[in-house]
C-alpha atoms as a PDB file:
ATOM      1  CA  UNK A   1      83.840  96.964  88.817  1.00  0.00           C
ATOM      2  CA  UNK A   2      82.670  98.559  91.553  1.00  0.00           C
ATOM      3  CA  UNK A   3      84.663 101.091  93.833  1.00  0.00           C
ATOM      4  CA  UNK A   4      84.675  99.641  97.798  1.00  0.00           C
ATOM      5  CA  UNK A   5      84.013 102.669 100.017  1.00  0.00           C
ATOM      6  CA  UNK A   6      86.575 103.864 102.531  1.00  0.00           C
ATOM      7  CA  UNK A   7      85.685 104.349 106.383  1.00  0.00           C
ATOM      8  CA  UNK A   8      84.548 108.149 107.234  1.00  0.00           C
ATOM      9  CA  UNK A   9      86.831 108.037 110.050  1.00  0.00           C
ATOM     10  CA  UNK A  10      89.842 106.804 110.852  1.00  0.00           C
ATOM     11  CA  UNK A  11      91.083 106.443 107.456  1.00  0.00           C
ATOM     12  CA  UNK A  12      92.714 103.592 105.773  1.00  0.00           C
ATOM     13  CA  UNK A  13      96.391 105.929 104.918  1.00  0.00           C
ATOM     14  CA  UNK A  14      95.864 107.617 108.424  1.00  0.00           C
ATOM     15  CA  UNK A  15      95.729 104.438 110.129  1.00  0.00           C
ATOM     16  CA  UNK A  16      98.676 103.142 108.207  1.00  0.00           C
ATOM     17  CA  UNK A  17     101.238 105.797 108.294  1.00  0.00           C
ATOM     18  CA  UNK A  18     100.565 105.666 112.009  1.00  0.00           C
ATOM     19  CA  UNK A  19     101.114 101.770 112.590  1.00  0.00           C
ATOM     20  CA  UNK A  20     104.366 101.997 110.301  1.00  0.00           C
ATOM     21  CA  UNK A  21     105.902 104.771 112.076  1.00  0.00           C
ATOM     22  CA  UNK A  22     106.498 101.900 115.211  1.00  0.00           C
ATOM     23  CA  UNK A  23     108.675  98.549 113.658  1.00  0.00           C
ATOM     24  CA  UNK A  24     106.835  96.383 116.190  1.00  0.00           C
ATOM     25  CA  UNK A  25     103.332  97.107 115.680  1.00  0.00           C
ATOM     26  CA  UNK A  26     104.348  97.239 111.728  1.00  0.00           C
ATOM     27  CA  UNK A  27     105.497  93.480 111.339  1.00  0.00           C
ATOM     28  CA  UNK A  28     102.068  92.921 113.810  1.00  0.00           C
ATOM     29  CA  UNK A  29     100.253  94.525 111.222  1.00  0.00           C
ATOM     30  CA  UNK A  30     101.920  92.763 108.285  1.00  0.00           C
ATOM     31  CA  UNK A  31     101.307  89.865 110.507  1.00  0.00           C
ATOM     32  CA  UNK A  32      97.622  90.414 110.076  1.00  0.00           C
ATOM     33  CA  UNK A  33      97.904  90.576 106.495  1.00  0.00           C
ATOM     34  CA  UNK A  34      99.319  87.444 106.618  1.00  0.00           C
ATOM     35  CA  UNK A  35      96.870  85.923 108.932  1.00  0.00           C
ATOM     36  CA  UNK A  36      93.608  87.221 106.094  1.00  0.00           C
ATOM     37  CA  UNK A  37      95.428  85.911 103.415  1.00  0.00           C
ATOM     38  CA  UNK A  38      95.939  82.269 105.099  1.00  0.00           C
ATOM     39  CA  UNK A  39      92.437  82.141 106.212  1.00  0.00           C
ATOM     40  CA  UNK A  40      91.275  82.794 102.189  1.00  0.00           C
ATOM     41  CA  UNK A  41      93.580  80.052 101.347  1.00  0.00           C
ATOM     42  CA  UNK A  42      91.894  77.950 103.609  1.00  0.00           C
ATOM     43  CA  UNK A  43      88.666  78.357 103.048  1.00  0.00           C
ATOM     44  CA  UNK A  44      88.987  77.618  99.403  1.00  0.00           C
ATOM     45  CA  UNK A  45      90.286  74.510  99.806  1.00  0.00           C
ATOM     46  CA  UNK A  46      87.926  73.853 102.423  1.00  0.00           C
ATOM     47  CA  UNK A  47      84.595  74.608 100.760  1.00  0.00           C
ATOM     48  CA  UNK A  48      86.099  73.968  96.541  1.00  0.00           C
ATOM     49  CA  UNK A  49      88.005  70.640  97.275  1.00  0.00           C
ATOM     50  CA  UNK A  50      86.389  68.076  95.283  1.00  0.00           C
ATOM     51  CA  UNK A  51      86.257  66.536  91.781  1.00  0.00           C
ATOM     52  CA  UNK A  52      85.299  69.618  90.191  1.00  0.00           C
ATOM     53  CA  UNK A  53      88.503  71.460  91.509  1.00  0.00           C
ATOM     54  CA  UNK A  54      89.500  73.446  88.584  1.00  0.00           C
ATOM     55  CA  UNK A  55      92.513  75.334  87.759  1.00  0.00           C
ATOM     56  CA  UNK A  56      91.338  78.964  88.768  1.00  0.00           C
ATOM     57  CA  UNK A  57      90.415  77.545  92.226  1.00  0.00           C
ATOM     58  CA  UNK A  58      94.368  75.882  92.748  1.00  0.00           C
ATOM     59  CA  UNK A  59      96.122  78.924  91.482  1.00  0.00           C
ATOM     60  CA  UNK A  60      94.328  81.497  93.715  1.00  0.00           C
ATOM     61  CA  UNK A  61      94.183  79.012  96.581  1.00  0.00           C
ATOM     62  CA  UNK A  62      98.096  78.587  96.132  1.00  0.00           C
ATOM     63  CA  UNK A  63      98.332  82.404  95.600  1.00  0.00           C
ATOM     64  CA  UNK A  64      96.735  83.110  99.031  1.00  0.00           C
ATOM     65  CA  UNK A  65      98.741  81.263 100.464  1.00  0.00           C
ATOM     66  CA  UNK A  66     102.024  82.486  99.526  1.00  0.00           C
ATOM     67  CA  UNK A  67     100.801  86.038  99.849  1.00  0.00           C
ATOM     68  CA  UNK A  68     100.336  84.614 103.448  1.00  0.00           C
ATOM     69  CA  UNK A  69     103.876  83.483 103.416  1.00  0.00           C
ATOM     70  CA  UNK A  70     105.155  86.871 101.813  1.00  0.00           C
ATOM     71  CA  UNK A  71     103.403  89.147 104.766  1.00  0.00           C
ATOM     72  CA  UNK A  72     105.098  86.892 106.989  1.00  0.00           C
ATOM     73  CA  UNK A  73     108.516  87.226 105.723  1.00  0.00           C
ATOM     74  CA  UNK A  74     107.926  90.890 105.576  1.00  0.00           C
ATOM     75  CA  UNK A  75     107.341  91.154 109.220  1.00  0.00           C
ATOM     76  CA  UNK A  76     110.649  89.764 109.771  1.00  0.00           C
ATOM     77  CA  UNK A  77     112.195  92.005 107.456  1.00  0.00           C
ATOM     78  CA  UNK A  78     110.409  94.974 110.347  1.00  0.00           C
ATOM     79  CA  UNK A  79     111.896  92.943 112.756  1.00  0.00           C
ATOM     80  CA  UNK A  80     114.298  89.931 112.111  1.00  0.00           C
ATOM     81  CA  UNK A  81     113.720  88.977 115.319  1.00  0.00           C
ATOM     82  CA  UNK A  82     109.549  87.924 114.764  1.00  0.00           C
ATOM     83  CA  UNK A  83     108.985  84.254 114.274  1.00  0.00           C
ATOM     84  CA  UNK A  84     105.581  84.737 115.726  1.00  0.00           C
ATOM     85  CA  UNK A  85     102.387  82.335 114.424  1.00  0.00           C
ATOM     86  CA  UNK A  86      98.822  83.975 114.547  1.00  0.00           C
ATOM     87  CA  UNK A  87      98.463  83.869 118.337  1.00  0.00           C
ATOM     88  CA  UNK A  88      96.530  87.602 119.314  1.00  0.00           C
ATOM     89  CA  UNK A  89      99.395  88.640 120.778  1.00  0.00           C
ATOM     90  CA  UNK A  90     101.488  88.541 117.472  1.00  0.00           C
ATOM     91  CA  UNK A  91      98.561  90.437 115.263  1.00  0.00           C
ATOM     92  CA  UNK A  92      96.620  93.684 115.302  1.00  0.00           C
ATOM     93  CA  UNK A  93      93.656  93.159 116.754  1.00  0.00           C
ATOM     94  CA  UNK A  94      93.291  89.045 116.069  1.00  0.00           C
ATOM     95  CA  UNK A  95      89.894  88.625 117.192  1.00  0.00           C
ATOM     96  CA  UNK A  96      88.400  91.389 115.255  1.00  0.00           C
ATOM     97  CA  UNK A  97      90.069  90.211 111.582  1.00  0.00           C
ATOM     98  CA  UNK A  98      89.095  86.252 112.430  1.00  0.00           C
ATOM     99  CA  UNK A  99      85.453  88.032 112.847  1.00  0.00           C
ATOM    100  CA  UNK A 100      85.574  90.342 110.048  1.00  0.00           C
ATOM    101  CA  UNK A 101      86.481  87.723 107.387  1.00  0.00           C
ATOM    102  CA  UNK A 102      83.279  84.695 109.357  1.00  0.00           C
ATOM    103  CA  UNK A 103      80.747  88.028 109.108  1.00  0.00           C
ATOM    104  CA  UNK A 104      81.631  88.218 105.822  1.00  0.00           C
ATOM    105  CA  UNK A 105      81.333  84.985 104.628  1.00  0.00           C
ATOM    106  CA  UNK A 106      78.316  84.838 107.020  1.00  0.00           C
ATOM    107  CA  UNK A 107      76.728  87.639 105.172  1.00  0.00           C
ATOM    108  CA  UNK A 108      77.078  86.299 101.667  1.00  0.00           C
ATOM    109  CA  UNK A 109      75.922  82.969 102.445  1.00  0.00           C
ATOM    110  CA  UNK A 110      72.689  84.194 103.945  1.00  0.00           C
ATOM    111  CA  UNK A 111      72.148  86.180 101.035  1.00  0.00           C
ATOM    112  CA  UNK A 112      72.320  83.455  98.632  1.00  0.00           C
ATOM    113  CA  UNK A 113      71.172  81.100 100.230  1.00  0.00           C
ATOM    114  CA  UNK A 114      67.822  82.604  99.449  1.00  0.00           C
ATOM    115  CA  UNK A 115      68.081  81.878  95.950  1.00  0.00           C
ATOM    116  CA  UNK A 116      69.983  79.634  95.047  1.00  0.00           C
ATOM    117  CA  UNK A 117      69.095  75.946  96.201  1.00  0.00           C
ATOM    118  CA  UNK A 118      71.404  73.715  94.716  1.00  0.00           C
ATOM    119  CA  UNK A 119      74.091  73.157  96.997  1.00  0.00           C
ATOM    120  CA  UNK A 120      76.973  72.905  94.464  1.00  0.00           C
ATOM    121  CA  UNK A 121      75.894  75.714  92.838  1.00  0.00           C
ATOM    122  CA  UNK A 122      75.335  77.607  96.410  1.00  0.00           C
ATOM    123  CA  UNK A 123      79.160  76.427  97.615  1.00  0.00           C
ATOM    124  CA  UNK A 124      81.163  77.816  94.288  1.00  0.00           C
ATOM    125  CA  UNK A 125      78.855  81.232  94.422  1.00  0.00           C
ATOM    126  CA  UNK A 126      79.410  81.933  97.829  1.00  0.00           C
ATOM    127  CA  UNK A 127      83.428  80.861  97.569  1.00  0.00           C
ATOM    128  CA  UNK A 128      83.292  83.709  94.512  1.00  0.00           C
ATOM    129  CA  UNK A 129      81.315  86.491  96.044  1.00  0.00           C
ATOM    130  CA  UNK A 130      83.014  86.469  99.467  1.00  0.00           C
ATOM    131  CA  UNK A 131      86.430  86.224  97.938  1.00  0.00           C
ATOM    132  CA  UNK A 132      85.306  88.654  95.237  1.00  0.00           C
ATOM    133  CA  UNK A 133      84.340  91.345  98.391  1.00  0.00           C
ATOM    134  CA  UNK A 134      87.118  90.764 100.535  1.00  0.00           C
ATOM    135  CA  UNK A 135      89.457  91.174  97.574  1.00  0.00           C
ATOM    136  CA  UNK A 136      88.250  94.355  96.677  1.00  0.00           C
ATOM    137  CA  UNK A 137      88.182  95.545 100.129  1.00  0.00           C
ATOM    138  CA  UNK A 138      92.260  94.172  99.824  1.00  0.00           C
ATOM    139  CA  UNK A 139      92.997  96.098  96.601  1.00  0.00           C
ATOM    140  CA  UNK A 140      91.685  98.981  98.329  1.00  0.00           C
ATOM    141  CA  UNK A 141      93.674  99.202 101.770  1.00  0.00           C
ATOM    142  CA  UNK A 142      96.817  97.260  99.620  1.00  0.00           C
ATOM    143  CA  UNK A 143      96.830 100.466  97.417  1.00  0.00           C
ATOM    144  CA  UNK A 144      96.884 103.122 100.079  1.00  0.00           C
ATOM    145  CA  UNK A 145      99.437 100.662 102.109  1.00  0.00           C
ATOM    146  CA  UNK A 146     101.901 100.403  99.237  1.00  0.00           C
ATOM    147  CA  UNK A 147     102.183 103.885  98.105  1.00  0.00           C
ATOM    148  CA  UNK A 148     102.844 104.817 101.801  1.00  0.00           C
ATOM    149  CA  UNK A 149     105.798 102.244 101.808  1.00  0.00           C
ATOM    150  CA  UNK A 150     106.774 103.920  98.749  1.00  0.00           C
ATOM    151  CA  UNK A 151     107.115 106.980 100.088  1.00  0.00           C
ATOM    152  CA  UNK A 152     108.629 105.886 103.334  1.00  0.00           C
ATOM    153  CA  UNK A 153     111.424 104.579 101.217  1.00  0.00           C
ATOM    154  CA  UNK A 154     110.832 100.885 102.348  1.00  0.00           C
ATOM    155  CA  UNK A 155     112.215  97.545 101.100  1.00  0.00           C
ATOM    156  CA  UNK A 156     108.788  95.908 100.798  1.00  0.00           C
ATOM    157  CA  UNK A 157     106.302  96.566  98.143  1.00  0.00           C
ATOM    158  CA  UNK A 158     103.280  95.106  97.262  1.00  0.00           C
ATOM    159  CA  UNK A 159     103.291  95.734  93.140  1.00  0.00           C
ATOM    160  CA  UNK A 160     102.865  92.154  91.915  1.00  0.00           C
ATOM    161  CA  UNK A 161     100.803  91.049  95.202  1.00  0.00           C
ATOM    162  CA  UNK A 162      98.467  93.260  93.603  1.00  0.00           C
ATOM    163  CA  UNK A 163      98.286  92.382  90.312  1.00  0.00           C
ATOM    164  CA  UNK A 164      97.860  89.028  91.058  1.00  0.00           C
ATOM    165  CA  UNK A 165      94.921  90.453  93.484  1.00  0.00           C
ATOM    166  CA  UNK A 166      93.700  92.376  89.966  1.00  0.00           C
ATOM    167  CA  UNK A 167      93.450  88.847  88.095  1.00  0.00           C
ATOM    168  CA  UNK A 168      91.893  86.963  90.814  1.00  0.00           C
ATOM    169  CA  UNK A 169      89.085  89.385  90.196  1.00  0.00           C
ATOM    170  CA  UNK A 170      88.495  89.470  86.895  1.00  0.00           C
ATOM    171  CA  UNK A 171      88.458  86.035  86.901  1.00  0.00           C
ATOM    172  CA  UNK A 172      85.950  85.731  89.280  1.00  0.00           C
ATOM    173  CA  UNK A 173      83.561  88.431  87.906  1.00  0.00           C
ATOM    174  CA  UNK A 174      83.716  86.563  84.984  1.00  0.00           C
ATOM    175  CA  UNK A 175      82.339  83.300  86.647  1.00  0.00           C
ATOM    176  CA  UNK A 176      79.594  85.491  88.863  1.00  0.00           C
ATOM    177  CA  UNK A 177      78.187  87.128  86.063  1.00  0.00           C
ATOM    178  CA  UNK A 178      78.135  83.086  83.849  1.00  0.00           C
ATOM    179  CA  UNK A 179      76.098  81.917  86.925  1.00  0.00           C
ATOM    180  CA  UNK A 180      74.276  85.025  88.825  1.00  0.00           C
ATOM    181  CA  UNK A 181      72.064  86.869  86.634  1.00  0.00           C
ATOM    182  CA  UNK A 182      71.701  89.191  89.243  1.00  0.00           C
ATOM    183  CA  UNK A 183      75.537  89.629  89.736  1.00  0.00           C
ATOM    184  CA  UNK A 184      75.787  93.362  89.409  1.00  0.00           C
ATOM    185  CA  UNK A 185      72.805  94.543  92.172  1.00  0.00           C
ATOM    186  CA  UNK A 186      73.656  91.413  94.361  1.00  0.00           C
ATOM    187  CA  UNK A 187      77.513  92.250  94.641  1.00  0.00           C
ATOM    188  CA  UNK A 188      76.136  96.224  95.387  1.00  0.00           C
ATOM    189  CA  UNK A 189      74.519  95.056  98.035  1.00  0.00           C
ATOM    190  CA  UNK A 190      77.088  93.007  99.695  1.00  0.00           C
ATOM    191  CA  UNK A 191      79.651  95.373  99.101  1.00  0.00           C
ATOM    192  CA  UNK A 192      77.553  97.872 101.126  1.00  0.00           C
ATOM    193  CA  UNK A 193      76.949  95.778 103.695  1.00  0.00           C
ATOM    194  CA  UNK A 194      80.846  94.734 103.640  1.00  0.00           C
ATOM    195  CA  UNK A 195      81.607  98.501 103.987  1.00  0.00           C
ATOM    196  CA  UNK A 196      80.026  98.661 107.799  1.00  0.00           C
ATOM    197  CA  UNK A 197      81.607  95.166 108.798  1.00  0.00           C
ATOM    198  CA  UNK A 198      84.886  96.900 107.644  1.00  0.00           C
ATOM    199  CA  UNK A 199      84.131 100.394 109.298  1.00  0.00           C
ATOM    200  CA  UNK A 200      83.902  98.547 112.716  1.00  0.00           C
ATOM    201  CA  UNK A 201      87.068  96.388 112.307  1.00  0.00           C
ATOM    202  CA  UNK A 202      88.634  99.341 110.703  1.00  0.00           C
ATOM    203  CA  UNK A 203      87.955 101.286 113.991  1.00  0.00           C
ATOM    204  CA  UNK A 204      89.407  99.005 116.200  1.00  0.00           C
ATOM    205  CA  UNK A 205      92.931  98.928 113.875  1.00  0.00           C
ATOM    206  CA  UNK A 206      92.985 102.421 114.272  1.00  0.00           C
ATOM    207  CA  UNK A 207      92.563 102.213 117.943  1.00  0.00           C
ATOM    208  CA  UNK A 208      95.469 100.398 117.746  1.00  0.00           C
ATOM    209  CA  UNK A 209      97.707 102.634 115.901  1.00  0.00           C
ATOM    210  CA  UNK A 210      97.367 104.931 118.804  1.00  0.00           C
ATOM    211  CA  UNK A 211      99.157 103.346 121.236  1.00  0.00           C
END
């Protein structure tokens, strides 16, 4: 599997051991989380709804989703007080994660859309590549995010959220490389172009964490 590569600036434990120093824009930020993972739950069952729905497809939709509902419960353990939805004014930068994870799923569709032109076969690739690079992009900044809860001596961690992130991918590696004979270079070259989408939304959380 490949390794996702970090931002040159404004990096990812920089940017969070700044937004967790201040409670309120923490349970924004885990907020945000929560708003990513609800918008992957969606779009599965969106786009892999049908009578082909197998088993892989309704655990990790169900598993997005209540990763969506565990962010959210941890903002409230920030602040008991937030009972916020996904308006912009309850996230960290709103706009910018709603247009990270559509450029995304933009990008992968374009690139298979050159080659493969059966539809259902187009629809279950694209569901498992653009999962498959946002989740690795996920492992990466959920890594550096729970060892700095760690060592701020915080209540929430993010051990099994992860491991359930780790079998979500093998799983769909598996399927990729069954279907995409090309699965290795094609996911390089997503994941490279995933890395400059991210350095641009990373920038503007780190923006953020400044204020």
């Amino acid at each position: 599997m490949g390794q996702v590569t970090e931002t040159k600036n404004d990096s990812i434990p920089q940017v969070l051991q700044a937004i967790i120093t201040n409670d309120k824009n923490h349970a924004l930020w885990l907020n945000t989380l929560s708003l990513l993972e609800h918008i992957g739950s969606r779009k599965i069952l969106l786009t892999q709804s049908s009578e082909d729905t197998s088993e892989m497809i309704l655990r990790h939709a169900t598993e997005e989703a209540r990763h969506a509902l565990f962010f959210k419960k941890a903002a409230r353990t920030i602040q008991p007080e937030f009972r916020s939805g996904y308006q912009n004014s309850s996230l960290v930068r709103g706009t910018a994660a709603r247009i990270y994870f559509a450029k995304l799923d933009t990008l992968v569709r374009r690139n298979l859309r050159k080659v493969f032109t059966d539809e259902k076969t187009f629809t279950y690739l694209a569901y498992l590549y653009t999962t498959t690079v946002i989740e690795k992009r996920a492992m990466v900044v959920y890594t550096a995010y729970d060892e700095i809860l760690n060592e701020s001596g915080s209540p929430i961690r993010l051990t099994n959220l992860i491991l359930e992130e780790e079998g979500h991918l093998s799983e769909m590696s598996a399927e990729m490389f069954r279907l995409d004979p090309d699965a290795a270079k094609r996911l390089a070259i997503l994941e490279e172009e995933e890395a400059k989408i991210f350095t641009r939304f990373w920038r503007q959380i780190g923006e953020f964490s400044l204020n």
